[in-house]
N, C-alpha and C. Protein backbone atom coordinates (compact mmCIF):
# COMPACT_ATOMS: atom_id res chain seq x y z
N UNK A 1 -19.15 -6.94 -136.51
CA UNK A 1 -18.43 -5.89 -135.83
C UNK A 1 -19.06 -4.54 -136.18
N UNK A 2 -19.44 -3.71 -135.29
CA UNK A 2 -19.75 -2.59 -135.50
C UNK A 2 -18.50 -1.60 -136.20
N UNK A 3 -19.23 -0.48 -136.99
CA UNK A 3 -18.21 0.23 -137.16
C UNK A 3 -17.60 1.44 -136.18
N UNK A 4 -16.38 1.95 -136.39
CA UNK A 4 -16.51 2.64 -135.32
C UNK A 4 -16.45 4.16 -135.63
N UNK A 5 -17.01 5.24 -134.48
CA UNK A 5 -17.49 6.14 -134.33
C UNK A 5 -16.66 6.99 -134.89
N UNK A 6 -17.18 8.52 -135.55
CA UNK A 6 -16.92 8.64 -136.71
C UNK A 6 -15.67 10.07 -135.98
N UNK A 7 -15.92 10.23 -134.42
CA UNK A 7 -15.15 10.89 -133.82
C UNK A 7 -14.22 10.29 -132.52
N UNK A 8 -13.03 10.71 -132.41
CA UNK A 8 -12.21 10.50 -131.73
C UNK A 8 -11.30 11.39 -130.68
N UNK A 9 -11.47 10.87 -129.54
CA UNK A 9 -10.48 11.43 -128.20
C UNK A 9 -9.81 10.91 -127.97
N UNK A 10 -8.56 12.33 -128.28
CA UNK A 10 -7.36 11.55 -127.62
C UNK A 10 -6.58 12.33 -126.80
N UNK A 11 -6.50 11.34 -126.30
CA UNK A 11 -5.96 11.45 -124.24
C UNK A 11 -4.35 10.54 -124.36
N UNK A 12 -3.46 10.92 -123.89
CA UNK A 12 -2.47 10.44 -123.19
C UNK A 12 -2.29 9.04 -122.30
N UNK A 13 -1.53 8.21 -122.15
CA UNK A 13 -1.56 7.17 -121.11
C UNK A 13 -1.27 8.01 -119.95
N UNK A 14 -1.36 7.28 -118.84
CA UNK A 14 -2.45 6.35 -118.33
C UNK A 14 -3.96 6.33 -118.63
N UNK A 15 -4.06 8.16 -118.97
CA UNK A 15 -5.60 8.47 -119.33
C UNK A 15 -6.53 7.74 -119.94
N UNK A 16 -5.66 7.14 -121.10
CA UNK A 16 -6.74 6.37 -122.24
C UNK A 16 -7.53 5.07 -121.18
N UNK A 17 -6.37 4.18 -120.95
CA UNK A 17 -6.58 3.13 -120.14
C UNK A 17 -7.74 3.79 -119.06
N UNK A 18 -7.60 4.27 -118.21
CA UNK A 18 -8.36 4.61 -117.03
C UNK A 18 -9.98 4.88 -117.67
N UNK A 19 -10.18 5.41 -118.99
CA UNK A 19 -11.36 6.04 -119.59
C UNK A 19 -12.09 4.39 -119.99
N UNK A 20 -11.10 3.71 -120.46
CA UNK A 20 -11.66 2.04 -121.31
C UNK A 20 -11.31 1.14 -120.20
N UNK A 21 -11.23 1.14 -118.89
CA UNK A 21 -10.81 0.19 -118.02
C UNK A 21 -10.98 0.40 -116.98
N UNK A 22 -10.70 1.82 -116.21
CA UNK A 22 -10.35 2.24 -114.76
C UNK A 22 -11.79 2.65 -114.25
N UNK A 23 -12.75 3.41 -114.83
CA UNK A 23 -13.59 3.84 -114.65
C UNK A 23 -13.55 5.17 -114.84
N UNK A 24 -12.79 5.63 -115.40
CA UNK A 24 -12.66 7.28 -115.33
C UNK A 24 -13.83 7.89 -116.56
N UNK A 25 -14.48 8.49 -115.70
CA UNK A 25 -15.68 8.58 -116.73
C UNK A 25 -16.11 10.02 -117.12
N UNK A 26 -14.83 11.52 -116.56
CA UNK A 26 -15.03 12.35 -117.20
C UNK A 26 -13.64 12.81 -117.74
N UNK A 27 -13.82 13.34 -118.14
CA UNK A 27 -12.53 14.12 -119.71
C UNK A 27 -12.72 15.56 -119.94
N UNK A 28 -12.27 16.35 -118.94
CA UNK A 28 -12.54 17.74 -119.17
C UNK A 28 -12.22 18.52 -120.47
N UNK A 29 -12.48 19.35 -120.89
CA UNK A 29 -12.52 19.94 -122.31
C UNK A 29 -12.52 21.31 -122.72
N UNK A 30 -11.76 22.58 -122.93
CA UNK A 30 -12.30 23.63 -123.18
C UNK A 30 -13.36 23.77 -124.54
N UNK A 31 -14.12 24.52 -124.43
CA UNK A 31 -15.14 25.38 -124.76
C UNK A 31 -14.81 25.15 -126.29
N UNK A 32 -13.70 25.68 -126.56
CA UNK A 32 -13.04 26.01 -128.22
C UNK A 32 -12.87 24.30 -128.31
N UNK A 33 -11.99 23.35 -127.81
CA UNK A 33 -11.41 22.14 -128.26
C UNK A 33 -13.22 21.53 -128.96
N UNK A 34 -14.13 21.98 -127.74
CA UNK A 34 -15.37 21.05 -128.39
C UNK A 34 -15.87 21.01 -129.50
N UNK A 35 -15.64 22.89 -129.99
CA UNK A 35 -16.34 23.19 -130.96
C UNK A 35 -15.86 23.06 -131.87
N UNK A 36 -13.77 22.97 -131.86
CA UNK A 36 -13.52 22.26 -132.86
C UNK A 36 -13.52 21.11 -133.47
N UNK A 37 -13.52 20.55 -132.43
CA UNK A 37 -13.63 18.41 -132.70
C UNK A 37 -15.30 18.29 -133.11
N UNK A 38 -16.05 19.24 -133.37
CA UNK A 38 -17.41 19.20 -133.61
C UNK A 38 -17.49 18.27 -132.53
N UNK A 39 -17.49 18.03 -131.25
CA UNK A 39 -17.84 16.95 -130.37
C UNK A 39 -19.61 17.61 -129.87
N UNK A 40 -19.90 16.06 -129.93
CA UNK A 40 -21.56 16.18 -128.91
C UNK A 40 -21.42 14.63 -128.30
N UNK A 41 -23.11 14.80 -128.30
CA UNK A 41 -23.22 13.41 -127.58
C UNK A 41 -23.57 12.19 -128.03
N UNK A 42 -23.03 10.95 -127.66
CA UNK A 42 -23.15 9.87 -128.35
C UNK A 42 -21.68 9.28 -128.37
N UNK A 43 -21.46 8.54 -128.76
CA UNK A 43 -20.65 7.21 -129.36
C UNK A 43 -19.04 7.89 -129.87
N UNK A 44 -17.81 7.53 -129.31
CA UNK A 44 -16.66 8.14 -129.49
C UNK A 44 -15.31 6.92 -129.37
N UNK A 45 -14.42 7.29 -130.35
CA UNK A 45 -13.48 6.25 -130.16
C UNK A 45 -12.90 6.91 -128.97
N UNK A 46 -11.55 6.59 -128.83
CA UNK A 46 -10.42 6.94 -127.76
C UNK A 46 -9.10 6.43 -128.27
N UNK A 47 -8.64 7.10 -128.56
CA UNK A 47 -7.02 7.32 -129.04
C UNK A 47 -5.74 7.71 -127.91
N UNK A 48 -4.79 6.61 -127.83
CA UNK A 48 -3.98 6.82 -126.88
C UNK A 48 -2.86 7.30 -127.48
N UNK A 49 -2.25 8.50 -127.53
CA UNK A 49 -1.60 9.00 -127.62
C UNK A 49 -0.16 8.84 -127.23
N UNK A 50 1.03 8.61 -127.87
CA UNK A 50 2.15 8.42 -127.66
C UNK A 50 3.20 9.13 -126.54
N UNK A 51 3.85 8.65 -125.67
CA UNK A 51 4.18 9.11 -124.81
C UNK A 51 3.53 9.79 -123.62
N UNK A 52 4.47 10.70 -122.80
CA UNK A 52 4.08 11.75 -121.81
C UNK A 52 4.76 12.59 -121.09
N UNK A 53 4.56 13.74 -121.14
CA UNK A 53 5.77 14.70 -120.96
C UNK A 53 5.70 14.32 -118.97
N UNK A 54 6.83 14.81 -118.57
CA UNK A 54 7.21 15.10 -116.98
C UNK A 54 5.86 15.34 -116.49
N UNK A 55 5.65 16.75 -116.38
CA UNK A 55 4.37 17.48 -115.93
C UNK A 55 3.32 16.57 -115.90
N UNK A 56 3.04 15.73 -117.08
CA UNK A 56 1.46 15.30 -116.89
C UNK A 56 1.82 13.88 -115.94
N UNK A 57 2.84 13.26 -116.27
CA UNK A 57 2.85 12.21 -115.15
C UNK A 57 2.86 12.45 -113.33
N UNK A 58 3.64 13.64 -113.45
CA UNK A 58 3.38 14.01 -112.23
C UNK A 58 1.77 14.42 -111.63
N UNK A 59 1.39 15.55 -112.97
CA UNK A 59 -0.12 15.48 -112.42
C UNK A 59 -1.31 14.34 -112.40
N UNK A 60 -1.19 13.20 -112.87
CA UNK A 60 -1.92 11.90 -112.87
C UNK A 60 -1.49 11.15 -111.47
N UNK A 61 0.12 11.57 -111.39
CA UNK A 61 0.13 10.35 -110.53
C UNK A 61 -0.28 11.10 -108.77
C-alpha cells in the first residue's frame, strides 16, 4: 500500500464523491487558501467533510 499524500482537500459531500468518482476534476481555490495549505502540484488526499449547510446544497444541486 502506498502511503498517503502528505496534503489534504477538503470538500463537502456531494463534492468529495464527484472529485473520487463523478469526474469532477476541478476544485476552485482562492489565492490565500493555496498559499496556506502550502498546496502545489502532485499527489493529494481528499477529505469529506461532515455535513452541508442549505446554501451549498442548493448551489451543487
Amino acid at each position: 500500500m502506498t502511503a498517503l499524500p502528505p496534503i489534504a482537500l477538503s470538500v463537502r459531500q456531494p463534492s468529495a464523491w464527484a472529485i473520487i468518482h463523478g469526474g469532477k476534476d476541478v476544485e476552485n481555490r482562492s489565492l490565500g487558501a493555496i498559499r496556506a495549505g502550502r498546496m502545489g502540484p502532485g499527489r493529494i488526499a481528499i477529505h469529506a467533510a461532515s455535513g452541508m449547510k442549505q446554501a451549498e446544497y442548493a448551489y451543487l444541486a
